[in-house]
Protein backbone atom coordinates (compact mmCIF):
# COMPACT_ATOMS: atom_id res chain seq x y z
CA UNK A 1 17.20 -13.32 5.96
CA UNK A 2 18.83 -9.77 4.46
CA UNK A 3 15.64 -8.90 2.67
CA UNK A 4 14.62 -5.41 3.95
CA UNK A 5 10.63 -7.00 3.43
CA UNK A 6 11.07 -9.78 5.53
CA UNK A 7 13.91 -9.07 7.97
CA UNK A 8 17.05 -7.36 9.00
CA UNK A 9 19.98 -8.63 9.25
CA UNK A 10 21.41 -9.38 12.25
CA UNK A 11 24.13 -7.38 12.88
CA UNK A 12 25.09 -4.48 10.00
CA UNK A 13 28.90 -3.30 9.43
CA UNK A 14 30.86 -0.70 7.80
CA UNK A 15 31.06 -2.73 4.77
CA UNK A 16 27.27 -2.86 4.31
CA UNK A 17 26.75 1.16 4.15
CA UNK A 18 27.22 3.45 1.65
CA UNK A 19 29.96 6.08 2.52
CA UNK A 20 28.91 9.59 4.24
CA UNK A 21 26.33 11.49 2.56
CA UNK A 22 26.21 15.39 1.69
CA UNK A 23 25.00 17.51 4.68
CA UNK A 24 21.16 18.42 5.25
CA UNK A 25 19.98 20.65 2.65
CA UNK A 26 22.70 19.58 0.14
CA UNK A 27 21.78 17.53 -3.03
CA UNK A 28 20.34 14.70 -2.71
CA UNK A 29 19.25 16.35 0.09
CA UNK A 30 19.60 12.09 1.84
CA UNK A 31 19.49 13.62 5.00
CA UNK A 32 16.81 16.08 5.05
CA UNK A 33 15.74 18.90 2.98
CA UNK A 34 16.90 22.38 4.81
CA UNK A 35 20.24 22.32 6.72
CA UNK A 36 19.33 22.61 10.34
CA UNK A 37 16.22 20.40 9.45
CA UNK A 38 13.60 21.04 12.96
CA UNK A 39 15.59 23.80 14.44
CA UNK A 40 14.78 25.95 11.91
CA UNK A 41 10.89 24.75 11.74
CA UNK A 42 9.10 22.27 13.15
CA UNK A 43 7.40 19.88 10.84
CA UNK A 44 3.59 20.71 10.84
CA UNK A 45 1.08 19.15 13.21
CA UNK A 46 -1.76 18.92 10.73
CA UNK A 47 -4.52 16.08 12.32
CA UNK A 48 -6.91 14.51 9.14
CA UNK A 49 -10.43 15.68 10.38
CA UNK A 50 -13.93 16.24 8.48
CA UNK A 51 -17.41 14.40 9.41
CA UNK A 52 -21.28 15.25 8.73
CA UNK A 53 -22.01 18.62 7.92
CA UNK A 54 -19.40 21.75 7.46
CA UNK A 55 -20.91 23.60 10.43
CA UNK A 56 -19.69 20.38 12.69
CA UNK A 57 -16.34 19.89 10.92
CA UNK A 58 -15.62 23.84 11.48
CA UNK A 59 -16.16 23.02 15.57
CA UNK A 60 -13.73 20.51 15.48
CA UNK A 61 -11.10 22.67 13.62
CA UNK A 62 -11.66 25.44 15.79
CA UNK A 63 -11.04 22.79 18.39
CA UNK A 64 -8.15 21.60 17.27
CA UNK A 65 -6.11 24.66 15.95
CA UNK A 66 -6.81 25.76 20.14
CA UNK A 67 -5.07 22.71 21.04
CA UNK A 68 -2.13 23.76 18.96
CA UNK A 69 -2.31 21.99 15.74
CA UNK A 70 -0.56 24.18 13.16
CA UNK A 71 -2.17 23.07 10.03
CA UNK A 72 -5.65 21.77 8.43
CA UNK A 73 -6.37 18.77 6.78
CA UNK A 74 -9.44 18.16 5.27
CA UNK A 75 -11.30 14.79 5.25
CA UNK A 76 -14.46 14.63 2.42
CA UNK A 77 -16.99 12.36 2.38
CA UNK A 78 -16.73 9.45 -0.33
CA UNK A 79 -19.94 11.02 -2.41
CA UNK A 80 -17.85 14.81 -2.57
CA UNK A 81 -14.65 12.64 -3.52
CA UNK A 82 -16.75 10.85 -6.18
CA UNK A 83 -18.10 14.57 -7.66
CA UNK A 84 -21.54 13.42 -6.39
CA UNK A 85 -23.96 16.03 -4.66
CA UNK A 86 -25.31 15.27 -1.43
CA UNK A 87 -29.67 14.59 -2.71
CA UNK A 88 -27.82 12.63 -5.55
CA UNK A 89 -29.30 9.21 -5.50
CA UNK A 90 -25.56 7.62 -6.00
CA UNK A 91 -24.69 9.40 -2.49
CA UNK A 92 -27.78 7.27 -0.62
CA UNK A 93 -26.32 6.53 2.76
CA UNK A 94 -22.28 7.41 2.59
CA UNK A 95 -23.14 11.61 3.02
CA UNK A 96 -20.73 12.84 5.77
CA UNK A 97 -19.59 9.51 6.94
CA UNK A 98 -15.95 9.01 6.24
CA UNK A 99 -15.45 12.99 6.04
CA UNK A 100 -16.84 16.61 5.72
CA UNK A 101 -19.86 16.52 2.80
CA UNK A 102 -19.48 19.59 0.81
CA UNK A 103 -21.74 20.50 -1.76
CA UNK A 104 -21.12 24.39 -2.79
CA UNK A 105 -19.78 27.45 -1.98
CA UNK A 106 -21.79 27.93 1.11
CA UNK A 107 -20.75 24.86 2.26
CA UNK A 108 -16.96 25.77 2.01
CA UNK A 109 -17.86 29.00 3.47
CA UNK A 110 -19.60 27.95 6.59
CA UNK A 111 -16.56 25.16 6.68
CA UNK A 112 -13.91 28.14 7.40
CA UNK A 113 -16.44 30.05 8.86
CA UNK A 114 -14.41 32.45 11.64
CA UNK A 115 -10.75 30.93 10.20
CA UNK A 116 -8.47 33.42 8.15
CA UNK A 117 -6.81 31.49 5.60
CA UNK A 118 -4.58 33.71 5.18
CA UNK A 119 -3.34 32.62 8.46
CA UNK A 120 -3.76 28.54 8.28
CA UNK A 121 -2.30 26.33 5.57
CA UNK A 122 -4.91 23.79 4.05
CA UNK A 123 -4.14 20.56 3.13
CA UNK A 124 -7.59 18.76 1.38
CA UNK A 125 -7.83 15.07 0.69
CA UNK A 126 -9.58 14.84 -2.78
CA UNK A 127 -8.47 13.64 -6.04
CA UNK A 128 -10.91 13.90 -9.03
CA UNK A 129 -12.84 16.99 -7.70
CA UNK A 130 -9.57 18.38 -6.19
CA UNK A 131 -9.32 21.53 -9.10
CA UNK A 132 -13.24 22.03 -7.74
CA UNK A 133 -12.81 21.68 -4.33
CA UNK A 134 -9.61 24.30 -4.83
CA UNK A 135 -11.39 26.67 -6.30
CA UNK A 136 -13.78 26.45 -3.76
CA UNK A 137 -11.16 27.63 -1.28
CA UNK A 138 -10.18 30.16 -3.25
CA UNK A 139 -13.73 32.09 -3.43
CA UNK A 140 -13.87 31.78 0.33
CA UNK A 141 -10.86 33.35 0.17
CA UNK A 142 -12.23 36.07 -1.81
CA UNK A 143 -15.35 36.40 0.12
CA UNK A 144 -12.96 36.33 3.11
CA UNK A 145 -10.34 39.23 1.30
CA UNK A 146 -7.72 37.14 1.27
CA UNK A 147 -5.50 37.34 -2.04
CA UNK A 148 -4.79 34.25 -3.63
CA UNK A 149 -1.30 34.59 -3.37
CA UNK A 150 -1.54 34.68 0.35
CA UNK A 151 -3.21 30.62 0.50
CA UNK A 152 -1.28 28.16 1.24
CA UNK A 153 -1.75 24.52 1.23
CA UNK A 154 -2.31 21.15 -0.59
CA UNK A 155 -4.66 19.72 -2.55
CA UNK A 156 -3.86 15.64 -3.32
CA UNK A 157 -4.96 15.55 -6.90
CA UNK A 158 -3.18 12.26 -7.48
CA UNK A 159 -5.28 10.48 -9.84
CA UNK A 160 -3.04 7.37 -10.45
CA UNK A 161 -2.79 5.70 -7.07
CA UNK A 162 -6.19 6.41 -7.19
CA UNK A 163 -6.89 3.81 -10.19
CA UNK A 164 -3.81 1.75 -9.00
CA UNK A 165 -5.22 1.29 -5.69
CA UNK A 166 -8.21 3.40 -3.85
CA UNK A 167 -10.89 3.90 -6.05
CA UNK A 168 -12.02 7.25 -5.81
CA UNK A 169 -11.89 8.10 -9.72
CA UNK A 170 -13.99 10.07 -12.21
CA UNK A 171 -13.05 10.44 -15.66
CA UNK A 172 -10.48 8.54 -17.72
CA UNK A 173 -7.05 8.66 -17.37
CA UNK A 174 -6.48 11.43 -20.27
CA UNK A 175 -8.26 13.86 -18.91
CA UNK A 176 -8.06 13.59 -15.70
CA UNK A 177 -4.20 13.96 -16.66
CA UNK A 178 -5.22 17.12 -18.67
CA UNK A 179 -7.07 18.53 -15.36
CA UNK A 180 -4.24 17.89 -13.13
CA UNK A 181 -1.63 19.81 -15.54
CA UNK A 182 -4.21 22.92 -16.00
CA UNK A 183 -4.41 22.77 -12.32
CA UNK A 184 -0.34 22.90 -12.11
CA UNK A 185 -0.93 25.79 -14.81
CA UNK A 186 -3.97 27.77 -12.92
CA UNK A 187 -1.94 27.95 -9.39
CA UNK A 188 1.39 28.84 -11.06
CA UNK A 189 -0.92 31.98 -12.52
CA UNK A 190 -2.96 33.01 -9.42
CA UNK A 191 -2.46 30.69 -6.32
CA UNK A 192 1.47 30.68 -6.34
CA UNK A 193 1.85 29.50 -2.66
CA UNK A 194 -0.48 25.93 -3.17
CA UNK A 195 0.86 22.56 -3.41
CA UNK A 196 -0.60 21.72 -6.72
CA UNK A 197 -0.39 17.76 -5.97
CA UNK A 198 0.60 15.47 -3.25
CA UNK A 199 1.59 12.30 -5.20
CA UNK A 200 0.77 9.67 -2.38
CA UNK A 201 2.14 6.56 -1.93
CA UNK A 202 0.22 6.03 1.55
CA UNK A 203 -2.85 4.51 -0.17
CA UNK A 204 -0.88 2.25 -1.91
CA UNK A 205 0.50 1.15 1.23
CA UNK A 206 -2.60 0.85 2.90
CA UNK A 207 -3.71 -1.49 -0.07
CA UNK A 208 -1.08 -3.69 0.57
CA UNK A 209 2.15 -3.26 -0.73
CA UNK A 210 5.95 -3.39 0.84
CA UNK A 211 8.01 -0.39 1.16
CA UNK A 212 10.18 -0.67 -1.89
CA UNK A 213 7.01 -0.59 -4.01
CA UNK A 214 5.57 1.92 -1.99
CA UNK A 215 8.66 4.69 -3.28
CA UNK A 216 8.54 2.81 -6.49
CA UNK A 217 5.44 3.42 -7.09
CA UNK A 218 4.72 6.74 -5.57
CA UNK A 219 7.68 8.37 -7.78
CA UNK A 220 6.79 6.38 -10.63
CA UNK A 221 3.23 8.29 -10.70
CA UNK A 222 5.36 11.39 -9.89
CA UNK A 223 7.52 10.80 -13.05
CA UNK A 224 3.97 10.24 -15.20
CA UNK A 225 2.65 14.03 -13.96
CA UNK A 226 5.96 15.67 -14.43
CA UNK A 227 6.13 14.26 -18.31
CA UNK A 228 2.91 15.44 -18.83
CA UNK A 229 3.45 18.85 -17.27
CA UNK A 230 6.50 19.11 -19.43
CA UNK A 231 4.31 17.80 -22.68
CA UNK A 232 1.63 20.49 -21.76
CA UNK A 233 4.37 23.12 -22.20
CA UNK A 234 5.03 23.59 -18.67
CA UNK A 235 8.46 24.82 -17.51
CA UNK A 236 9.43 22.19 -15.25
CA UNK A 237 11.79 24.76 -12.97
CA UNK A 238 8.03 26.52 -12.55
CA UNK A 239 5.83 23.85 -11.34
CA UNK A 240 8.23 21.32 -9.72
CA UNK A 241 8.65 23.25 -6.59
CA UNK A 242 5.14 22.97 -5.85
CA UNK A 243 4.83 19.28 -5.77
CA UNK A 244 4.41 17.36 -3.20
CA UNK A 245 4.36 13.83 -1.30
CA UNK A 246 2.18 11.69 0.74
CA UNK A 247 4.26 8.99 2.50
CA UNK A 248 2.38 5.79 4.98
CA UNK A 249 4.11 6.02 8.60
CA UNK A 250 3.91 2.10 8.84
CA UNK A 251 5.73 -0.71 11.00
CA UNK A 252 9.52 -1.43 10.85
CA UNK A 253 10.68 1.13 12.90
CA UNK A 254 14.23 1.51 10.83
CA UNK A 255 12.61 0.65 7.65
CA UNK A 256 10.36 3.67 7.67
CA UNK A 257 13.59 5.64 8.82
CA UNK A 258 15.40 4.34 5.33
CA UNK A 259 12.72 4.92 3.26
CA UNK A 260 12.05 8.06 3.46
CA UNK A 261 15.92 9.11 3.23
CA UNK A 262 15.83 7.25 -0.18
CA UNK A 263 12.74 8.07 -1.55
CA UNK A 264 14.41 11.62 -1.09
CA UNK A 265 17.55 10.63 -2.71
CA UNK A 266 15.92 9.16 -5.84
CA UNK A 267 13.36 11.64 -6.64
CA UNK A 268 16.31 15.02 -6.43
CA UNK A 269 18.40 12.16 -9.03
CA UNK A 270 15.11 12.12 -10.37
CA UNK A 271 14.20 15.46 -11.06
CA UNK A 272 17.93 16.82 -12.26
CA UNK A 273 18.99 13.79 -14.37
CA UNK A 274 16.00 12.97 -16.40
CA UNK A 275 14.46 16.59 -16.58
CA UNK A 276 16.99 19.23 -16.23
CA UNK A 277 15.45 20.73 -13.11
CA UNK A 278 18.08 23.46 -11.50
CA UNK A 279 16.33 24.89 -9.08
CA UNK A 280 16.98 23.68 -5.63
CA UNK A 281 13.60 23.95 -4.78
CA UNK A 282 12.53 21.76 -7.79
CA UNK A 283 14.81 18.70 -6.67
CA UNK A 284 13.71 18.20 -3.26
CA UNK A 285 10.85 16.12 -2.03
CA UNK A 286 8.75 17.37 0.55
CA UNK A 287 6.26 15.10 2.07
CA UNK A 288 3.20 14.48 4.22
CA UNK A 289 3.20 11.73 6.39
CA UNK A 290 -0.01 10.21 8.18
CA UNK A 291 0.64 7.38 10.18
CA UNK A 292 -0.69 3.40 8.95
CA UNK A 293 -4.82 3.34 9.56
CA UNK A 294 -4.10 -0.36 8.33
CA UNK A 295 -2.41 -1.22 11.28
CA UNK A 296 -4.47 -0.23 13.92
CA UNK A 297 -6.51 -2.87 15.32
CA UNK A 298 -9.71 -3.21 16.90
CA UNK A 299 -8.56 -5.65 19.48
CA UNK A 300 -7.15 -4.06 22.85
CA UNK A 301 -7.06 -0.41 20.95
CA UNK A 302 -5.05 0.98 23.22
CA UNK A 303 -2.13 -0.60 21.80
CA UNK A 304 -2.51 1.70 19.19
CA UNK A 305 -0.77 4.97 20.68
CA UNK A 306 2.29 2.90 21.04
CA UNK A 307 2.03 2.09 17.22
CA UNK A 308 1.14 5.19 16.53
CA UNK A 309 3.96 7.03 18.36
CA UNK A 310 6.82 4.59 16.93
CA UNK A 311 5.54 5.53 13.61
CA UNK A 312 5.46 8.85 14.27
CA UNK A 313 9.02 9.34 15.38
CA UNK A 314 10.10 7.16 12.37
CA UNK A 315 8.61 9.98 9.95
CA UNK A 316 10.09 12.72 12.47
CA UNK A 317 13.92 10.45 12.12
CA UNK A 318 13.18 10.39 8.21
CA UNK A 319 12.44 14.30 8.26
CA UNK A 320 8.88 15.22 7.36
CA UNK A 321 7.25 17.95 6.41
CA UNK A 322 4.20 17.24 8.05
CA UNK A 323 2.49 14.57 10.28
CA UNK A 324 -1.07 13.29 10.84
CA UNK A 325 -0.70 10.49 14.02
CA UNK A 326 -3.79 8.53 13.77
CA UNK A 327 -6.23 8.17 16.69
CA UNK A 328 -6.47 5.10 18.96
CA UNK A 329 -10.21 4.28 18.13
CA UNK A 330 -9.94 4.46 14.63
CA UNK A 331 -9.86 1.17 13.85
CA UNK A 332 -13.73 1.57 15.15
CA UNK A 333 -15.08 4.31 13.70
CA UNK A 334 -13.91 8.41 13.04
CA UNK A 335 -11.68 9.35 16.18
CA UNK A 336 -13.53 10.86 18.95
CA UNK A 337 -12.41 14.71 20.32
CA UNK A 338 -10.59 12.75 23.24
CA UNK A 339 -8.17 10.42 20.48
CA UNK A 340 -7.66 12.98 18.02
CA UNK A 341 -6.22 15.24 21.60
CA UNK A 342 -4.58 12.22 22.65
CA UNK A 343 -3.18 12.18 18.75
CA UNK A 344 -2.01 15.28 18.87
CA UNK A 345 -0.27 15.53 22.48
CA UNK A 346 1.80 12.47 20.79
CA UNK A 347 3.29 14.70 18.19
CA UNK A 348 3.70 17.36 20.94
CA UNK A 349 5.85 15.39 23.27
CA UNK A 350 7.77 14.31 20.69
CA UNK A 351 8.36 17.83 19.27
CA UNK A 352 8.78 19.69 22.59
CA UNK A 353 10.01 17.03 24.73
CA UNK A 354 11.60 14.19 23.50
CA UNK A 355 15.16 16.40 22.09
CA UNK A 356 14.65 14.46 18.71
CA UNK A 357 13.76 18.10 16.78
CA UNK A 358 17.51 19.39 18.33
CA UNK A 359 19.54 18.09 15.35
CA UNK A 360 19.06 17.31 11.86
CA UNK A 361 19.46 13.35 10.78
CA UNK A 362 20.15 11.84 14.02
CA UNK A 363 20.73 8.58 12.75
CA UNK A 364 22.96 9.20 9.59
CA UNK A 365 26.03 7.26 9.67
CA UNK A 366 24.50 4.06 11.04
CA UNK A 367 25.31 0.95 9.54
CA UNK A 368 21.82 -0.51 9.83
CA UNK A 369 19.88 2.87 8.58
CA UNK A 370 22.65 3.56 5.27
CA UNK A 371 22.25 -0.54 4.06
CA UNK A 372 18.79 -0.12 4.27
CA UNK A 373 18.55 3.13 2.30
CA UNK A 374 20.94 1.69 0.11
CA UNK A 375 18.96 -1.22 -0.38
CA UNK A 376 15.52 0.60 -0.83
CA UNK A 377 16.47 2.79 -3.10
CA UNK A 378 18.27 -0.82 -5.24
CA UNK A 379 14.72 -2.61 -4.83
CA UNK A 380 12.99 1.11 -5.67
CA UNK A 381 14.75 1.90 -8.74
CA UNK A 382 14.38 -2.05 -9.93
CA UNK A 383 10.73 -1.94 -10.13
CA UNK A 384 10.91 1.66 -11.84
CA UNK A 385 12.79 0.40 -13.95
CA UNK A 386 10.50 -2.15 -14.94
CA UNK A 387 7.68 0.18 -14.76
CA UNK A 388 9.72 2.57 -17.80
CA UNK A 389 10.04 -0.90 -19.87
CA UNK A 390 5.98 -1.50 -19.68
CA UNK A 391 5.85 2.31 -20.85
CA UNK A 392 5.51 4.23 -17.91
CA UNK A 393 3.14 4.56 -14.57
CA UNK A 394 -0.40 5.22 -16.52
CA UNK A 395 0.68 1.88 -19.03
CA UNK A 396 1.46 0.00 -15.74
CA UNK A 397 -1.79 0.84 -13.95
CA UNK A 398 -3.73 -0.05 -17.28
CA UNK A 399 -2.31 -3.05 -17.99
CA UNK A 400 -3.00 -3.98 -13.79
CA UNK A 401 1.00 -4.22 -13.43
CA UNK A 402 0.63 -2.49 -10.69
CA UNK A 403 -2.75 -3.53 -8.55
CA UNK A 404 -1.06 -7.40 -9.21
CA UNK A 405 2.32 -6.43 -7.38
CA UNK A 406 0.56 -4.24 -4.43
CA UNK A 407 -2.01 -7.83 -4.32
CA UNK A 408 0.53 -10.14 -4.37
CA UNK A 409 2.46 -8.44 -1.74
CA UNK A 410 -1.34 -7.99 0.42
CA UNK A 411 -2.10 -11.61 0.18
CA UNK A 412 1.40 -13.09 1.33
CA UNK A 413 1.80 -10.53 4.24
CA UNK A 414 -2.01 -11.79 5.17
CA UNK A 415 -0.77 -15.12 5.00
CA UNK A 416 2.41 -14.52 7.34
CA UNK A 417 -0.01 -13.24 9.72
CA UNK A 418 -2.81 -16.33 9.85
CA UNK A 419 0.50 -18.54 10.45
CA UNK A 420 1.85 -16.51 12.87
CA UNK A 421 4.98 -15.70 11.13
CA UNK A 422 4.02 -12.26 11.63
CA UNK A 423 2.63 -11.28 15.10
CA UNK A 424 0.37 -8.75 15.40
CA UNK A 425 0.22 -7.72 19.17
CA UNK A 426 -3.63 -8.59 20.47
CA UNK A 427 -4.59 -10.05 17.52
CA UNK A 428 -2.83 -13.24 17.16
CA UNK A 429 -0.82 -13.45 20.20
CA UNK A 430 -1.00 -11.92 23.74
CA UNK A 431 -4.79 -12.30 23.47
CA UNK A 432 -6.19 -11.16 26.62
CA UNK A 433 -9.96 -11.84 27.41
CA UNK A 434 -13.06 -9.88 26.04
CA UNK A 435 -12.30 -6.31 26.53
CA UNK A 436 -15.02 -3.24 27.23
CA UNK A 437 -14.85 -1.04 24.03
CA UNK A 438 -13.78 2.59 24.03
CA UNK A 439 -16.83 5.17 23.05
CA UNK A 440 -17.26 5.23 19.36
CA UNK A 441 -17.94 8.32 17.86
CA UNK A 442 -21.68 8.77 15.96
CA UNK A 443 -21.41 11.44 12.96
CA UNK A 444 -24.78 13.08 12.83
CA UNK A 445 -27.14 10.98 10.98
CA UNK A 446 -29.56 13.96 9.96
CA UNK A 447 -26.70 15.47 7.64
CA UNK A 448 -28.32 13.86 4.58
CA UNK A 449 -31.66 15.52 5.01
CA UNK A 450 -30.44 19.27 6.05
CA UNK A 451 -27.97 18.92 3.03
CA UNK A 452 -31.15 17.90 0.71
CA UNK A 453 -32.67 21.08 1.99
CA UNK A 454 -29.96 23.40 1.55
CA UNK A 455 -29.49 22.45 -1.47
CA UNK A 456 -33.10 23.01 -2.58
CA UNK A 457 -32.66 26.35 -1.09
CA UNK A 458 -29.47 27.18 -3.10
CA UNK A 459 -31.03 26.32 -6.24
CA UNK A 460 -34.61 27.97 -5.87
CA UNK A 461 -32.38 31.14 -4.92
CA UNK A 462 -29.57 31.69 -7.38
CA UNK A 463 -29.65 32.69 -11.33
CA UNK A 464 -30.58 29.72 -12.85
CA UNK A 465 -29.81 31.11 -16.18
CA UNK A 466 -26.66 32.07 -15.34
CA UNK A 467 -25.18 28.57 -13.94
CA UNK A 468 -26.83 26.97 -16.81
CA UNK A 469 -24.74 29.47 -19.38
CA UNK A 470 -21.51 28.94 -16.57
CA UNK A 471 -21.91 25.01 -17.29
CA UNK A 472 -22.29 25.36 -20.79
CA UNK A 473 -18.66 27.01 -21.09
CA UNK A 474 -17.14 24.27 -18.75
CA UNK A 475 -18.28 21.81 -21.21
CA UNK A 476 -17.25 23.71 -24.14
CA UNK A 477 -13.38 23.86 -22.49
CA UNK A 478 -13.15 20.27 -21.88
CA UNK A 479 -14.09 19.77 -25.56
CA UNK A 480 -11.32 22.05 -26.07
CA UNK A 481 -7.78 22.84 -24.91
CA UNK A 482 -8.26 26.33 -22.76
CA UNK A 483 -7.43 25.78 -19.12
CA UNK A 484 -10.69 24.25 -17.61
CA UNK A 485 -9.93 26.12 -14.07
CA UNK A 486 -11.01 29.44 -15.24
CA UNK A 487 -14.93 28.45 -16.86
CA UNK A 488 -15.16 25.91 -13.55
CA UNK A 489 -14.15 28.90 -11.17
CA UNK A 490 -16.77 31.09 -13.09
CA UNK A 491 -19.58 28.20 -12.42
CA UNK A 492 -18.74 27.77 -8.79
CA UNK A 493 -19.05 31.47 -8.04
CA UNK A 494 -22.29 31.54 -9.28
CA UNK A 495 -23.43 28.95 -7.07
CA UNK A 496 -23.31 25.73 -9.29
CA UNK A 497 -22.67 22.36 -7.03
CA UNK A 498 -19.70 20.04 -7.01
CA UNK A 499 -22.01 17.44 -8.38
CA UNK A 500 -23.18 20.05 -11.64
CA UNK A 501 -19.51 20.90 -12.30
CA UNK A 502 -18.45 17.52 -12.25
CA UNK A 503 -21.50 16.55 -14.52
CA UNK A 504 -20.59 18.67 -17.02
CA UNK A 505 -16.94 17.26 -17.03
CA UNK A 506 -18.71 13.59 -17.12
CA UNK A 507 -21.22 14.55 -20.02
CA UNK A 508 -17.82 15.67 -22.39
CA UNK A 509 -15.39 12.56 -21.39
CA UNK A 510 -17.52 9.89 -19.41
CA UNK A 511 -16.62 8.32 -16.77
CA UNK A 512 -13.47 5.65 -16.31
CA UNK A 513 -14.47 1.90 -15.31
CA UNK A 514 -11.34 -0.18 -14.98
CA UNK A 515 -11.13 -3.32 -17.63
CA UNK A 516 -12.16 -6.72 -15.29
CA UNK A 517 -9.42 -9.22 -14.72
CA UNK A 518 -10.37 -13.02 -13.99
């Protein structure tokens, strides 16, 4: 079989590549972004962490910056990612579990308690709330002294792979469109340095889908934020160099390699050919990549630093930006301090030690690695292509274009493995005997009760009056057209919650529930 899905081909020749590309740093920028690539800058070491309360979370960042990671990256728990305060009834039993709960300005504050930001970069996982959670940063930042124009970092803000396959949305489509182009606005204004998006294909990955769709998909949402940028009145040479992406470090060692070369290629094609971006800054992709939680296993977890480090050096072959490598135990629960070390050390040795950071594009040239960029970027553009027929990425997730192709492709590689077609190491085949589990770490069940109480506190303390008249003028911007950053920034200062500010927001547009499909 040729398919790049379901096989390679045995043996590639010159006939099957695509003839030399441009240098690193030259347009498409195929081979890497900046011409020397890792010699100039490593990528950043920035390891996904956030549990229980913000006083915890700040331990284990302090923790890991001493270890030498270069970079935050903040994990929120699925109540802040819904814009739910912590005594909300909706929150019952999910506070701090799958990430940091954060609930208002003190809680940000106490979260970067003792760390400059004008010395770290930031990168926070959060999509609906992300313009909240933002300008929660930046009034640490103030409290802290720090200009905004000295942050830097990344906020994900991708609210279609969200609806197309995660889950973690708020308010309709429209206007969660309109808060993602004031956000592009806001930082082009006052936080110049930020990544105003990370359009991620990773959870689409995780939900299921093959690599093809996975850059098909991702730079079809990508296309759907840049048109409405551009509709907003948005200069696209002013707000295209601070987008960024979100890639899945999966299996298929030269697979991963290929698609991230041609997920590059397309999206600089991209960029100049169907909106007249010039700058170079504005054609190149830069990306996160975080290595596949969907294939770790909970059978014989230690086989999951070896599939963590292969995917790791794919995304360091394909040129990232940045790299999260996943911890061993994670198929379990939240990585424990010893996996999220033993996560790190992998990037480390392959940084310091392994030579692969000595020269830019290692593998360019080979037959295998240009056919299957070649062909990625075929199978890519063929399903964007489709995508512009149905009437772009927002129609497709709609209509559940999409979630069917990312389900389809879910339920037949499920299938391949139940048969055996597909071997998954530990799980069905080389099953050893019953195996003593690794520790598993325990997030601190009492979160829920001393965020209740903080909370109380907050709101017995601060100008009641005042956050009432702050929420007021939220609502009346999202029944208008002024940017909603500015009114929401305003609120948050004066201590209003994540939960009030994204109440107002629900009381003006309601809240999206996807159409059911039997």
């Amino acid at each position: 079989m040729d398919d790049v899905d379901s096989g390679l081909k045995p043996v590639y020749r010159a006939e099957d590549a695509s003839q030399s590309q441009p240098d690193p740093g030259e347009f498409p920028f195929t081979r890497g972004i900046y011409p020397t690539m890792y010699r100039g800058r490593l990528w950043t070491m920035r390891q996904y962490a956030g549990f229980a309360s913000a006083r915890e979370s700040n331990l284990r960042y302090k923790y890991l910056l001493a270890q030498g990671q270069q970079g935050l990256s903040v994990a929120f728990d699925l109540p802040t990612q819904l814009g739910l305060d912590s005594d909300d009834p909706r929150a019952e039993g999910e506070i701090g579990k799958v990430g940091v709960a954060i609930d208002s300005l003190e809680d940000m504050a106490t979260l970067f308690d003792g760390i400059p930001l004008d010395s770290v970069t930031t990168s926070m996982t959060i999509n609906a709330p992300a313009s909240v959670l933002l300008l929660l940063y930046e009034l640490v930042g103030e409290r802290q002294g720090v200009a905004p124009h000295k942050l830097g970092g990344t906020i994900q803000n991708d609210i279609l792979k969200e609806y197309a396959a995660r889950g973690t949305y708020i308010f309709p489509p429209k206007p969660s469109m309109r808060l993602i182009t004031d956000t592009f606005a806001y930082c082009h204004e006052r936080i110049p340095n930020w990544n105003t998006i990370s359009i991620s294909g990773y959870h689409i990955r995780e939900a299921g889908s093959t690599a093809a769709q996975e850059i098909a998909f991702t730079l079809a949402d990508g296309i759907a934020y840049v048109q409405a940028a551009v509709e907003a009145g948005l200069q696209v040479d002013d707000f295209a160099p601070r987008l960024s992406f979100f890639f899945n470090g999966h299996n298929g060692f030269l697979q991963e390699i290929a698609k991230y070369r041609a997920a590059r290629r397309m999206w600089a094609r991209i960029m100049r050919g169907r909106f007249g971006a010039q700058k170079p800054a504005a054609l190149m992709l830069r990306f996160h990549t975080q290595t596949a939680g969907s294939s770790l296993t909970a059978q014989q977890p230690l086989n999951n630093v070896v599939r963590t480090t292969l995917q790791a050096l794919a995304a360091v072959l394909g040129g990232t930006q940045s790299l999260h490598t996943n911890g061993f135990d994670e198929a379990l629960g939240l990585p424990t301090q010893e996996a999220a070390t033993l996560a790190l050390r992998t990037q480390q040795i392959i940084a310091y030690e392994s030579g692969l950071a000595e020269t830019a594009d290692p593998l360019a040239g080979s037959y295998a690695i240009e056919a299957l960029t070649d062909q990625l970027e075929h199978e890519a553009q063929a399903l964007i292509d489709q995508i512009d027929a149905i009437g772009g990425a927002v129609a497709a997730i709609e209509q559940g274009w999409m979630q069917g192709h990312i389900a389809d492709a879910a339920y037949q590689f499920q299938q391949q493995v139940e048969s055996g077609e597909q071997i998954v190491v530990g799980v069905n085949k080389f099953v050893s005997g019953k195996q003593a589990a690794p520790p598993v770490f325990a997030p601190n069940e009492a979160v829920a009760q001393e965020q209740a109480a903080t909370l109380a506190r907050i709101r017995a303390e601060r100008d009641g009056l005042a956050v009432a008249a702050a929420l007021d003028a939220v609502k009346a911007a999202a029944r208008g057209s002024d940017n909603l950053l500015h009114p929401m920034r305003a609120a948050l200062r004066q201590l209003a919650t994540v939960g009030e500010v994204c109440g107002a927001l629900r009381a003006e547009w309601g809240e999206y529930r996807p159409e059911v499909r039997l």
